[in-house]
C-alpha atoms as a PDB file:
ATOM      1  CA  UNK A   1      -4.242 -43.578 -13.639  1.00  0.00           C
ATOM      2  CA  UNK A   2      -3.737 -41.224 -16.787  1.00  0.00           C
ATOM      3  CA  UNK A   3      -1.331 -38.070 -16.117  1.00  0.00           C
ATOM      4  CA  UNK A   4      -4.961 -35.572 -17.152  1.00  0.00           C
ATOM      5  CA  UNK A   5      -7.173 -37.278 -14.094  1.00  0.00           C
ATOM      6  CA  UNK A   6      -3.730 -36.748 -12.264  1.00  0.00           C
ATOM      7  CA  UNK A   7      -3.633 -33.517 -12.652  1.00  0.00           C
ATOM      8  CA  UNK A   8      -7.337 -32.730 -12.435  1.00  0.00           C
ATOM      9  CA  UNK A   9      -7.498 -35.037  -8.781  1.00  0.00           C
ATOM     10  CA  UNK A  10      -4.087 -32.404  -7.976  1.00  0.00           C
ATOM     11  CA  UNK A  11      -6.073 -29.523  -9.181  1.00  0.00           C
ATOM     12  CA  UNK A  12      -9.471 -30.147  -6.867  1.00  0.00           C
ATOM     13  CA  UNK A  13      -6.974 -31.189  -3.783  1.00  0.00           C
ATOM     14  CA  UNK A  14      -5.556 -27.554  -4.012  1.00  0.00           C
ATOM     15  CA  UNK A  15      -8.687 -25.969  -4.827  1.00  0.00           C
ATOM     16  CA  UNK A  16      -9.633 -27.510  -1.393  1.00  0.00           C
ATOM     17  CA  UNK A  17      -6.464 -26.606   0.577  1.00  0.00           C
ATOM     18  CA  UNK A  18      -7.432 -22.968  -0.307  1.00  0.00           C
ATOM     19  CA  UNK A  19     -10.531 -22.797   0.837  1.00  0.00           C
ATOM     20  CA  UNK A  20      -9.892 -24.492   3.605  1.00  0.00           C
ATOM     21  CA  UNK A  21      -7.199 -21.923   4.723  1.00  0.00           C
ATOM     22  CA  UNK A  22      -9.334 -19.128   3.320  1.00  0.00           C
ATOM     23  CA  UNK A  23     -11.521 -20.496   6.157  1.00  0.00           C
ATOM     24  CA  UNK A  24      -9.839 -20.965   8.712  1.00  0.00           C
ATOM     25  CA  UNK A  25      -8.420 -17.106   8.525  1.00  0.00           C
ATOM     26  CA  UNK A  26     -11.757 -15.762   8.590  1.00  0.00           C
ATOM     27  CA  UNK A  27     -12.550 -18.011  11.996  1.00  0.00           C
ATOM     28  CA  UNK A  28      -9.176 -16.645  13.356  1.00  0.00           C
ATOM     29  CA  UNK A  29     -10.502 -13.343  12.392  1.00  0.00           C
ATOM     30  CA  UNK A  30     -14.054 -13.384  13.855  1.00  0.00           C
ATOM     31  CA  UNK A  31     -12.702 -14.968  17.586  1.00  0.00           C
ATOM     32  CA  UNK A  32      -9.524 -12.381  17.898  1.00  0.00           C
ATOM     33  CA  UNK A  33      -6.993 -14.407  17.095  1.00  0.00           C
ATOM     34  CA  UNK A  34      -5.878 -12.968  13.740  1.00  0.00           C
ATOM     35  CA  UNK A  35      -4.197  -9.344  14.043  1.00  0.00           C
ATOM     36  CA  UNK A  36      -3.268  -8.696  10.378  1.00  0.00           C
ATOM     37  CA  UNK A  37      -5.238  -9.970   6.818  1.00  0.00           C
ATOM     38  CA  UNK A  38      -2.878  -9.884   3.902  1.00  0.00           C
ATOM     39  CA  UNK A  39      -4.372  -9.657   0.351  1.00  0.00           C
ATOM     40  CA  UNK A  40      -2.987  -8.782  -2.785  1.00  0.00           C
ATOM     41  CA  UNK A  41      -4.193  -6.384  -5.876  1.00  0.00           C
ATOM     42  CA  UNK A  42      -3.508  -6.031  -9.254  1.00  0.00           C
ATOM     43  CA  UNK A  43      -2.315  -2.636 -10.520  1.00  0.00           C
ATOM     44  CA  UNK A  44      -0.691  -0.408 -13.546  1.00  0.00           C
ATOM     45  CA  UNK A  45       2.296  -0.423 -11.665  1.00  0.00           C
ATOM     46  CA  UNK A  46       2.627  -3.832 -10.593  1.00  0.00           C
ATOM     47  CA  UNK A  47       1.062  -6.278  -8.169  1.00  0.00           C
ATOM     48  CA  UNK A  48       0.792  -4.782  -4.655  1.00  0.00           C
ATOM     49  CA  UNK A  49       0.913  -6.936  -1.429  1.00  0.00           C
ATOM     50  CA  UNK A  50      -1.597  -5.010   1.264  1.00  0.00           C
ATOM     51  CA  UNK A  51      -1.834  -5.532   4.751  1.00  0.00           C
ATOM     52  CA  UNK A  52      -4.795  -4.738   6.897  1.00  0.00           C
ATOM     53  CA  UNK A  53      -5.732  -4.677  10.761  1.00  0.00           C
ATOM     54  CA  UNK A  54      -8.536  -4.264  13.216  1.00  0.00           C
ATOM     55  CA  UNK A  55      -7.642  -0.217  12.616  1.00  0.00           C
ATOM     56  CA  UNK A  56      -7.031  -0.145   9.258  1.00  0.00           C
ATOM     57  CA  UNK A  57      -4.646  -0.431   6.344  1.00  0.00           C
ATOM     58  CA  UNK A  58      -1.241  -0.964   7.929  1.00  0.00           C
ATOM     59  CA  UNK A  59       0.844  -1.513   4.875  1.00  0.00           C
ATOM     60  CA  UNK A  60       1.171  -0.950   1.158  1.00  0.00           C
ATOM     61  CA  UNK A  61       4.182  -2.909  -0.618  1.00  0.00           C
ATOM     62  CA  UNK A  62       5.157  -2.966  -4.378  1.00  0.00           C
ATOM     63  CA  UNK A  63       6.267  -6.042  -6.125  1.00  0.00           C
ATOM     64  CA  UNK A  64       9.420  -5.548  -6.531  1.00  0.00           C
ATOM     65  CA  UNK A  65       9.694  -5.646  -2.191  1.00  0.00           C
ATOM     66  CA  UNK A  66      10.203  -9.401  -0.701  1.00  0.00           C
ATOM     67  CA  UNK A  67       6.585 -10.466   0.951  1.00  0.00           C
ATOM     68  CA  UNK A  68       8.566 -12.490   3.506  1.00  0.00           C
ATOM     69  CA  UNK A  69      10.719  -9.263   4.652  1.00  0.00           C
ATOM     70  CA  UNK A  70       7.811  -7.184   4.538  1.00  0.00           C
ATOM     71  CA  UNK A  71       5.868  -9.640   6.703  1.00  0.00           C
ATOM     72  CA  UNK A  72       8.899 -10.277   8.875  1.00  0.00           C
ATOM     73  CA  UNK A  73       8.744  -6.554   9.906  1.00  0.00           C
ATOM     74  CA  UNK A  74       4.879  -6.913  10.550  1.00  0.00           C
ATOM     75  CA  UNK A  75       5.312  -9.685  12.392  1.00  0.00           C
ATOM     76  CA  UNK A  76       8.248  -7.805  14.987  1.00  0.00           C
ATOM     77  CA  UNK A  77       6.508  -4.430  15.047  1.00  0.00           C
ATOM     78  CA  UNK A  78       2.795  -5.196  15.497  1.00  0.00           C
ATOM     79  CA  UNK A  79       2.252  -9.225  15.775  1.00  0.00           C
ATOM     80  CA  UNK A  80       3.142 -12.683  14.625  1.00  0.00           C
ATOM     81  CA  UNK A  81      -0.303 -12.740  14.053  1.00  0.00           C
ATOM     82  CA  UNK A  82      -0.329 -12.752  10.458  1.00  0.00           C
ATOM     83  CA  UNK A  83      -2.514 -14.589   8.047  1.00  0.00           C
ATOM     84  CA  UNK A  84      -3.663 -14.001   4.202  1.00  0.00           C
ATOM     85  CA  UNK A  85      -7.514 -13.215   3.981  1.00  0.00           C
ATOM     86  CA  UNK A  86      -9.593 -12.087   0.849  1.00  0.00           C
ATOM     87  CA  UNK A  87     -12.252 -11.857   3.014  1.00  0.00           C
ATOM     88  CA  UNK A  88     -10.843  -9.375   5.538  1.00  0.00           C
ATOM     89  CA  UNK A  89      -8.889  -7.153   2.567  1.00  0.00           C
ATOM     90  CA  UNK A  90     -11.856  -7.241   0.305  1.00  0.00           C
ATOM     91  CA  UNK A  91     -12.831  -3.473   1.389  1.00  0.00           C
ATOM     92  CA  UNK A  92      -9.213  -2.134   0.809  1.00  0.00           C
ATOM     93  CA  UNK A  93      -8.542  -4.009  -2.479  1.00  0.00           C
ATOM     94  CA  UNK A  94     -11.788  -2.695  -3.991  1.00  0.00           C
ATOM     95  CA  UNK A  95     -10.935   0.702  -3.476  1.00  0.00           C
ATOM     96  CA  UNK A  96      -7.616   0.201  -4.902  1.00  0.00           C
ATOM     97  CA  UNK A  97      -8.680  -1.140  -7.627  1.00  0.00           C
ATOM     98  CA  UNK A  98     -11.293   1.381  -8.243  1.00  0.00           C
ATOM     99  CA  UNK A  99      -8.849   4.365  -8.045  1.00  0.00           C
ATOM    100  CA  UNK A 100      -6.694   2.238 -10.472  1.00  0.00           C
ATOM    101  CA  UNK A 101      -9.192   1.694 -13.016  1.00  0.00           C
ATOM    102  CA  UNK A 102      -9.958   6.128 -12.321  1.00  0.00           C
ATOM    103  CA  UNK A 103     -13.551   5.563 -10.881  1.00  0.00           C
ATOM    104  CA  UNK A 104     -12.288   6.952  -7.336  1.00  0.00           C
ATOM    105  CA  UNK A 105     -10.263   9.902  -6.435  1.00  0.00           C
ATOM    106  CA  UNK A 106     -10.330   9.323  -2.359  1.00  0.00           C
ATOM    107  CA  UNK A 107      -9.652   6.856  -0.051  1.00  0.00           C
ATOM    108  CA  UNK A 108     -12.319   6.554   2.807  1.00  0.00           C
ATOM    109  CA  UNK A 109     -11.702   3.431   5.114  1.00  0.00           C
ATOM    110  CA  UNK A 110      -9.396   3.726   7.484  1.00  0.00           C
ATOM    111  CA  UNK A 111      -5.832   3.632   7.970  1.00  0.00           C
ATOM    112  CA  UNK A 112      -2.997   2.378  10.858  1.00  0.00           C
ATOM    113  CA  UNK A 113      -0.727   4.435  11.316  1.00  0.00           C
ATOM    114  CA  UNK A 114       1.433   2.263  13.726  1.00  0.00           C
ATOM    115  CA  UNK A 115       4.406   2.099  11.738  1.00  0.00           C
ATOM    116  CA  UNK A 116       4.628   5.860  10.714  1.00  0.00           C
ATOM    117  CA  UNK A 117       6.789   7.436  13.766  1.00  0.00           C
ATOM    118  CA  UNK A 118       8.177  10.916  14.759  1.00  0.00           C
ATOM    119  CA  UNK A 119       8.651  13.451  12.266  1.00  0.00           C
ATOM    120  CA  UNK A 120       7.166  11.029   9.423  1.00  0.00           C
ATOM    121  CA  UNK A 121       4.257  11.641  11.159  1.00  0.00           C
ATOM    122  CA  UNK A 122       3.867  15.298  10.220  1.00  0.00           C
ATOM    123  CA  UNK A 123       5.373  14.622   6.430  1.00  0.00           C
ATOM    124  CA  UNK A 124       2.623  11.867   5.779  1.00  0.00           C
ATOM    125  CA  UNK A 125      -0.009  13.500   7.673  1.00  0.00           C
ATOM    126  CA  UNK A 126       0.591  16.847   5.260  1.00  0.00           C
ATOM    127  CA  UNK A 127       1.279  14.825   2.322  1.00  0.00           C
ATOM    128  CA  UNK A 128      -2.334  13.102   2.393  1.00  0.00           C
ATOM    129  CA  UNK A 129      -3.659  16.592   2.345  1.00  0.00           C
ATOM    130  CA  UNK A 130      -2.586  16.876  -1.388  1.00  0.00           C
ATOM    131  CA  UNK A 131      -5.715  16.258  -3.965  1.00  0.00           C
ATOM    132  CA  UNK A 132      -5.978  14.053  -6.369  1.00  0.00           C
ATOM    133  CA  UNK A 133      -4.746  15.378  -9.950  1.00  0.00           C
ATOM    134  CA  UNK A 134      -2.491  18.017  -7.661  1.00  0.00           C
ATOM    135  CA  UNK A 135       1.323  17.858  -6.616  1.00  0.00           C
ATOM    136  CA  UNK A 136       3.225  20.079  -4.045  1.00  0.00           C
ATOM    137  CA  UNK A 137       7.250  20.005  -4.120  1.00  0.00           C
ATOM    138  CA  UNK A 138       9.162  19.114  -1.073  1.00  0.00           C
ATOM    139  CA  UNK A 139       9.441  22.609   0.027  1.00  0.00           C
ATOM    140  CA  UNK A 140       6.156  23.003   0.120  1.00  0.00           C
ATOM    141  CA  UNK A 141       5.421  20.212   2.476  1.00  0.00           C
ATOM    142  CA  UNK A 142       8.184  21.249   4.520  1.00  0.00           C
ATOM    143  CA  UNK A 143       6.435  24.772   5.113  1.00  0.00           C
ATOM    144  CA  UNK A 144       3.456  23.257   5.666  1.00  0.00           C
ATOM    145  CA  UNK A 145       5.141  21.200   8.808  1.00  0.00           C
ATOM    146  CA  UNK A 146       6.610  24.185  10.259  1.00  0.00           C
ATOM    147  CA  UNK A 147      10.133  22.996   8.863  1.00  0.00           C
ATOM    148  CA  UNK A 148      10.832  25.468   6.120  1.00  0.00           C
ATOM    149  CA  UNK A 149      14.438  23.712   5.816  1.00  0.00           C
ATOM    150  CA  UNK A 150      13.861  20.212   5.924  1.00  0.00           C
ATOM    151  CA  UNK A 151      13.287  19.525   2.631  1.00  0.00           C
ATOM    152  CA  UNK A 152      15.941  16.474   2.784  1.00  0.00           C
ATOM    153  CA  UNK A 153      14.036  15.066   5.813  1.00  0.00           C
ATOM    154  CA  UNK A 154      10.910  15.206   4.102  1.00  0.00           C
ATOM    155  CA  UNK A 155      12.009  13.307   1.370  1.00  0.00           C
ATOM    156  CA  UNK A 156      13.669  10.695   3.689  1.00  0.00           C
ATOM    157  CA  UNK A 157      10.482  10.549   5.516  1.00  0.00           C
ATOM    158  CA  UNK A 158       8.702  10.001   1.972  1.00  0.00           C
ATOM    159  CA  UNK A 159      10.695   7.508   1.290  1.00  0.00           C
ATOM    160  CA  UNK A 160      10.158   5.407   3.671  1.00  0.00           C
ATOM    161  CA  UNK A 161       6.193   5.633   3.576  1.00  0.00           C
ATOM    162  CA  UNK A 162       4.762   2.627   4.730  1.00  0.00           C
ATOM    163  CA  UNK A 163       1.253   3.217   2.942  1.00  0.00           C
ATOM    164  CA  UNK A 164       1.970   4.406  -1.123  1.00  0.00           C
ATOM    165  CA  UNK A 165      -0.842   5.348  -3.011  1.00  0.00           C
ATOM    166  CA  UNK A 166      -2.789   5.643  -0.642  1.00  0.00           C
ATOM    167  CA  UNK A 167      -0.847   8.387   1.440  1.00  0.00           C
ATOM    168  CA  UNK A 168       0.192  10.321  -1.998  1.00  0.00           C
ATOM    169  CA  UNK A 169       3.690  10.159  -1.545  1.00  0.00           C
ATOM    170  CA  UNK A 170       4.261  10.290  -5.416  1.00  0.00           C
ATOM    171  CA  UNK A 171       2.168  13.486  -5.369  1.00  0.00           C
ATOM    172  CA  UNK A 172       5.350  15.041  -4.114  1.00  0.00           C
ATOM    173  CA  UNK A 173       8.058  16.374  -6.156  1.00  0.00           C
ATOM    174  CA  UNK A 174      10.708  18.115  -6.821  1.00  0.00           C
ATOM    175  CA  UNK A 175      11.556  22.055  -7.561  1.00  0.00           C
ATOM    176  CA  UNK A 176      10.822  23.015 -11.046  1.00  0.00           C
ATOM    177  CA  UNK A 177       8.831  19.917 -11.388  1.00  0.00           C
ATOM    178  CA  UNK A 178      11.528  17.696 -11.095  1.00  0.00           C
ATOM    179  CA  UNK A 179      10.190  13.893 -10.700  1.00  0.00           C
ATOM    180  CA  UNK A 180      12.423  12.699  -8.084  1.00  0.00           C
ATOM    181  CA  UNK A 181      12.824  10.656  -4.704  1.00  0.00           C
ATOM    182  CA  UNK A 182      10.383   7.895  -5.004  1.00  0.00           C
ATOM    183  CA  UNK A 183      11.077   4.298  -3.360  1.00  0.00           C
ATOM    184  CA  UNK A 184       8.691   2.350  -5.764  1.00  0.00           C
ATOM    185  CA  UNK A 185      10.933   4.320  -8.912  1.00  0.00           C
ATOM    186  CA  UNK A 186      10.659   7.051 -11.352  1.00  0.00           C
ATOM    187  CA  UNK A 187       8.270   4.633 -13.432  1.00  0.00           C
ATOM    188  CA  UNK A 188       5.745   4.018 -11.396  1.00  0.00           C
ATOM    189  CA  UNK A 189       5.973   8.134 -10.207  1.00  0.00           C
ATOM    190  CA  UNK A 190       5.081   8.736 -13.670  1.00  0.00           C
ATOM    191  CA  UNK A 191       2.290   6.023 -13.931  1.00  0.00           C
ATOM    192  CA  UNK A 192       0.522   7.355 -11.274  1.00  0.00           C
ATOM    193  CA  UNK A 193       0.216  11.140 -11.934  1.00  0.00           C
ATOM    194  CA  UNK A 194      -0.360  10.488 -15.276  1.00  0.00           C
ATOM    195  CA  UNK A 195      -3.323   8.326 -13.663  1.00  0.00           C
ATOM    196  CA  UNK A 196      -4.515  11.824 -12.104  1.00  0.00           C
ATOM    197  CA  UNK A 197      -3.578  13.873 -15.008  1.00  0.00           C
ATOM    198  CA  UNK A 198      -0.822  15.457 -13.031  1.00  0.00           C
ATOM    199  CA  UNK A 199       2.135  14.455 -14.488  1.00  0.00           C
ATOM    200  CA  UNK A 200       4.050  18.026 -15.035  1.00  0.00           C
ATOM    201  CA  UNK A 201       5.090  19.123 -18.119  1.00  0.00           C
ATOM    202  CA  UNK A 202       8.543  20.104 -19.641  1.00  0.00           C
END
């Protein structure tokens, strides 16, 4: 047999394999036994790995972050239970996408909050009060938690934001306008205000 029908036999076998497991996730899905979807999306700032359950968007992770640790911590901290589904992540990856490509400046499905705990709770809830094409500086987030002072904690609590983009951690900043303090890096900071048209000036 000539290395092209090879290939093209290899090609069809694969083609099959994914479908089949495409499947079988949405089965899982329908009879309870899935508890988190996993889909990915193409972005501006990289390829983002989303995960997704019965209450909403759970998790939002650049490319730059290992799939298998981010899964691993799904896995301990809300279930084993853990398959990839473009059926089940369609809705989140086509609003992603559409605030990417500027046609959306709000997120409306929902999101899980399971992973955001204690004070990050206040940070993140505040922070997702900032429009689109706006910024507020760490300060001002900390005011608007009843923490005047804990300007550091906020931006540890940023920092470890389980849900970018979509909870508008980058729509934070520094004093003066300093761009500063983001875990996915300066870059893609800069990428995505300039997205909103709110990348500061001087």
């Amino acid at each position: 047999m000539r290395a092209k029908e090879l290939k093209r036999l290899s090609a069809g076998a694969e083609e099959r394999s994914a479908r089949a497991a495409a499947g079988l996730a949405d089965l899982a899905w329908a009879n309870g036994l899935l508890d988190i979807a996993v889909g990915s999306v193409g972005s501006p700032v990289g390829r983002l790995t989303i995960a997704v359950t019965r209450r909403g968007l759970v998790r939002v992770a650049y490319d730059d972050e290992a799939v298998d640790e981010v899964l691993d911590r799904l896995g301990r901290e809300l279930s084993p239970r853990i398959l990839e589904s473009a059926r089940e992540t369609e809705g989140w990856r086509r609003e992603l996408e559409e605030f990417f490509e500027g046609r959306r400046t709000r997120f409306d499905l929902p999101v899980d909050r399971r992973l955001i705990r204690g004070v990050q709770r206040d940070v993140l809830a505040a922070t997702r009060r900032v429009p689109y094409g706006r910024v507020a500086t760490y300060g001002e987030i900390a005011v608007r938690i009843g923490r005047p002072r804990a300007a550091r904690a906020v931006g540890r609590a940023l920092g470890a934001n389980p849900i970018p983009i979509v909870i508008p951690c980058h729509r934070v900043i520094g004093a003066n306008g300093k761009l500063i303090g983001y875990a996915g890096g300066i870059d893609r900071k800069v990428a995505l205000l300039s997205l909103e048209g709110a990348l500061p000036t001087g």
